[in-house]
N, C-alpha and C. Protein backbone atom coordinates (compact mmCIF):
# COMPACT_ATOMS: atom_id res chain seq x y z
N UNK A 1 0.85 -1.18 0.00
CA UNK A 1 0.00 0.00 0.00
C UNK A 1 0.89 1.24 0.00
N UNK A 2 0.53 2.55 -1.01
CA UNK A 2 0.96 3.91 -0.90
C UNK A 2 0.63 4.63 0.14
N UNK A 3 1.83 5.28 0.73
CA UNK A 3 1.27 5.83 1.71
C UNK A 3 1.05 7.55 1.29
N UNK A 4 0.75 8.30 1.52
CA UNK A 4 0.21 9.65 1.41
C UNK A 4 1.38 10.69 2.05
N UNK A 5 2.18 11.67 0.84
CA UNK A 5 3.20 12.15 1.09
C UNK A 5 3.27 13.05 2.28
N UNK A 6 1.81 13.50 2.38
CA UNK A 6 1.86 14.55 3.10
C UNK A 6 1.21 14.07 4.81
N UNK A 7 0.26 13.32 4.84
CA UNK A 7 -0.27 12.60 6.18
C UNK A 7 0.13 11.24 6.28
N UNK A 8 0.65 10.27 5.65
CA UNK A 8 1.48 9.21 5.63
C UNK A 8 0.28 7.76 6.07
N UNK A 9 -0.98 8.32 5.50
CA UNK A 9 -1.95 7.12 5.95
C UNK A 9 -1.61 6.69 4.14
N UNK A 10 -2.78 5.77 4.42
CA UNK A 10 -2.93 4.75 2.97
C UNK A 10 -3.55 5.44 2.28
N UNK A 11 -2.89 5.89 0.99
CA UNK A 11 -3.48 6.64 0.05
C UNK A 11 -4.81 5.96 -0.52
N UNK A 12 -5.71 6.90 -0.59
CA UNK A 12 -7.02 6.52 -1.16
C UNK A 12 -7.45 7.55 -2.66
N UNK A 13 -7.97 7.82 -3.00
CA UNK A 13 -8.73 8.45 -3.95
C UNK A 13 -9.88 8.68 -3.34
N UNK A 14 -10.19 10.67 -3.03
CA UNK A 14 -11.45 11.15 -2.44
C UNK A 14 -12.08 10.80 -3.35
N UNK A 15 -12.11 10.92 -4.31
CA UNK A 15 -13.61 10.71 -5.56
C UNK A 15 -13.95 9.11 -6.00
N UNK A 16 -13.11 8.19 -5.89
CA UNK A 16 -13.54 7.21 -6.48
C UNK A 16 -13.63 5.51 -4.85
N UNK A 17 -12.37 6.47 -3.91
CA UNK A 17 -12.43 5.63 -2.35
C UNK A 17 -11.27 4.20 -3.05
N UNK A 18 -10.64 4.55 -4.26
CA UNK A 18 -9.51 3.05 -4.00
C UNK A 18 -8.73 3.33 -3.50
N UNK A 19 -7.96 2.35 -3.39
CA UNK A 19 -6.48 2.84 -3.13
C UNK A 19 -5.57 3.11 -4.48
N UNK A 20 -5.00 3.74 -4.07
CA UNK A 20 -3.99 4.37 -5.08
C UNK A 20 -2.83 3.28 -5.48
N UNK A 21 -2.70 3.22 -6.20
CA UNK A 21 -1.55 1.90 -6.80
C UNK A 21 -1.01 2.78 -7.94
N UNK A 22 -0.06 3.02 -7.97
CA UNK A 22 1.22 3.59 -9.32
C UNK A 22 1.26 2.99 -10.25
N UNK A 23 1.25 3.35 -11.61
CA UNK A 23 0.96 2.39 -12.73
C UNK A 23 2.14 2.31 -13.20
N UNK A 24 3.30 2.82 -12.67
CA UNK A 24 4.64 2.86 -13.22
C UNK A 24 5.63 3.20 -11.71
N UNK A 25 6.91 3.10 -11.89
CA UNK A 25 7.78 3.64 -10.87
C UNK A 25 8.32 5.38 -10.79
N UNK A 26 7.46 5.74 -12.03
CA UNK A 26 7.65 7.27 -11.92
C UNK A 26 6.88 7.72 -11.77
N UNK A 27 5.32 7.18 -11.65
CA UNK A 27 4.46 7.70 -10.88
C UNK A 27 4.01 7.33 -9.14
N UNK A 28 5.09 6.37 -8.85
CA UNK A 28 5.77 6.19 -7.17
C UNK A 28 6.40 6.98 -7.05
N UNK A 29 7.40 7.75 -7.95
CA UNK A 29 8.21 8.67 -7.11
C UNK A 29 7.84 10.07 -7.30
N UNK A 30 6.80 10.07 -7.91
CA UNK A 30 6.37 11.72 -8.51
C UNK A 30 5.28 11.78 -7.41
N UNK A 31 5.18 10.88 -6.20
CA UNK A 31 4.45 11.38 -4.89
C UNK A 31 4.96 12.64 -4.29
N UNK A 32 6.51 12.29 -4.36
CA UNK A 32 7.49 13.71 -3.50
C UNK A 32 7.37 14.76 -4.30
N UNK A 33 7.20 14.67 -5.35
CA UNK A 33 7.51 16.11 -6.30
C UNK A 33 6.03 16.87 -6.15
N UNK A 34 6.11 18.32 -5.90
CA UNK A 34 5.29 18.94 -5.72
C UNK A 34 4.43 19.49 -6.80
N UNK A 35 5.56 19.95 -7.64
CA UNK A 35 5.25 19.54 -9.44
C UNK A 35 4.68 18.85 -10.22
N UNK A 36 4.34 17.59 -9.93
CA UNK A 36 3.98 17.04 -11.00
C UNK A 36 2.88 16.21 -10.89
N UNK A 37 2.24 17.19 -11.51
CA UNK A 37 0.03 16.44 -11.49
C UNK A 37 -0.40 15.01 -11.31
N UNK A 38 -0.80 14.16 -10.91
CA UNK A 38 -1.05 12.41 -10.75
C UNK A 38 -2.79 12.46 -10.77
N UNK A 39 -2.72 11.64 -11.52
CA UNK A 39 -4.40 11.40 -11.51
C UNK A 39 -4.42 9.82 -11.00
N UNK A 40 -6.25 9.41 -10.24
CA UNK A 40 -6.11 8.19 -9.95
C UNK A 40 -6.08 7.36 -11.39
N UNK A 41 -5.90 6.34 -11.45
CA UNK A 41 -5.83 5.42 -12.45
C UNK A 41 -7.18 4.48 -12.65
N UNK A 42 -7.82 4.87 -11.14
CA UNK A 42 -9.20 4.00 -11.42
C UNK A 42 -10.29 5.27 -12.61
N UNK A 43 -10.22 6.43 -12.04
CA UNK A 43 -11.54 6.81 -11.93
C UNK A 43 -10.96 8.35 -13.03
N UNK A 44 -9.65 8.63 -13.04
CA UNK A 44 -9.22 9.19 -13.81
C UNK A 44 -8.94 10.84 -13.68
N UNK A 45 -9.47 11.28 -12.15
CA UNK A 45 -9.66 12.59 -11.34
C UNK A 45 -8.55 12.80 -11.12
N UNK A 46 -8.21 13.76 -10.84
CA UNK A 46 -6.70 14.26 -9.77
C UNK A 46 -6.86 13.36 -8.56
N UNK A 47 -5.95 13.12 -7.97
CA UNK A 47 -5.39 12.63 -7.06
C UNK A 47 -5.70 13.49 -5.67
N UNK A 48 -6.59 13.26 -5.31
CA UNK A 48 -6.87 13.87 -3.39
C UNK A 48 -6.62 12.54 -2.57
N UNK A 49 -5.89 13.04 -1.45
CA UNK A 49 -5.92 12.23 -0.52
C UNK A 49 -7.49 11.70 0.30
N UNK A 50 -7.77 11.20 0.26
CA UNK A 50 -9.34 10.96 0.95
C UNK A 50 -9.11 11.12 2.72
N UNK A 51 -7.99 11.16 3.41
CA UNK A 51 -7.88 11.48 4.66
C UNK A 51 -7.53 12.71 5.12
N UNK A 52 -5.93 13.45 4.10
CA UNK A 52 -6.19 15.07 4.24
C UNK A 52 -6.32 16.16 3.47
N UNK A 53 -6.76 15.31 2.50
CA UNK A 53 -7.86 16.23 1.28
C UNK A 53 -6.48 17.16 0.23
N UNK A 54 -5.25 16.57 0.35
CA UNK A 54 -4.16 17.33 0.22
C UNK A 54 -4.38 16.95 -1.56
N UNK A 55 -4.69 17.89 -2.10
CA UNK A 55 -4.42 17.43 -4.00
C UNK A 55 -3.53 16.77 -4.97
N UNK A 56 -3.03 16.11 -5.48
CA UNK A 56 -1.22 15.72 -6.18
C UNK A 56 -2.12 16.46 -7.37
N UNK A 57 -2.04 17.67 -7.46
CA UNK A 57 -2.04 18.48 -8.70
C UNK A 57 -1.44 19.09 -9.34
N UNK A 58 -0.02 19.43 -8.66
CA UNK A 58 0.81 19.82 -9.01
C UNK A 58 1.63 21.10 -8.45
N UNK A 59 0.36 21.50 -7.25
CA UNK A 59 0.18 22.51 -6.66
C UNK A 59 0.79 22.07 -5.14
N UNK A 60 1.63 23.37 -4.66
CA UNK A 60 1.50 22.87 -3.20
C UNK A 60 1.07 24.34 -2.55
N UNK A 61 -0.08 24.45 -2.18
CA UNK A 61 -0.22 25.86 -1.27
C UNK A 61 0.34 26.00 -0.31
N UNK A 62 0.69 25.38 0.18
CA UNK A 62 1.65 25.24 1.57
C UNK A 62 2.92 26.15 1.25
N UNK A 63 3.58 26.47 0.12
CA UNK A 63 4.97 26.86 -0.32
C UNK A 63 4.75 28.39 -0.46
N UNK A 64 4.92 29.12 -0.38
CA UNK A 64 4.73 30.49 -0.32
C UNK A 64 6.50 30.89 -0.80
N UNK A 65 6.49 31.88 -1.78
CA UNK A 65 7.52 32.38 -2.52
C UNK A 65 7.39 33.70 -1.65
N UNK A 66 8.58 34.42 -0.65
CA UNK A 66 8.79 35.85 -0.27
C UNK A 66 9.22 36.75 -1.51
């Protein structure tokens, strides 16, 4: 099981409730990259964590540029 980069439970998919499984090894490691968009593979949505709602969109709001 994937765990969730940012809350470290078992990655799920908010919209579709699977678990998240990587269809490749560069979409296992493109968990860390903040950059780079992941959609689930079941259901075909962006990637939300279903526990802290955190997006793999590509986006991290958390990062603030001074």
């Amino acid at each position: 099981m994937v765990s969730c980069a940012h809350c470290e439970q078992s990655l799920c998919c908010e919209a579709c409730g699977e678990p998240y499984v990587p269809p490749s090894q560069a979409h296992y490691e493109a968990l860390s990259w903040i950059e780079v968009p992941l959609s689930c593979p079941e259901c075909e949505q962006v990637l939300v964590c279903r526990w802290c709602k955190t997006p793999y969109d590509g986006t991290d709001e958390s990062v603030t540029l001074d």
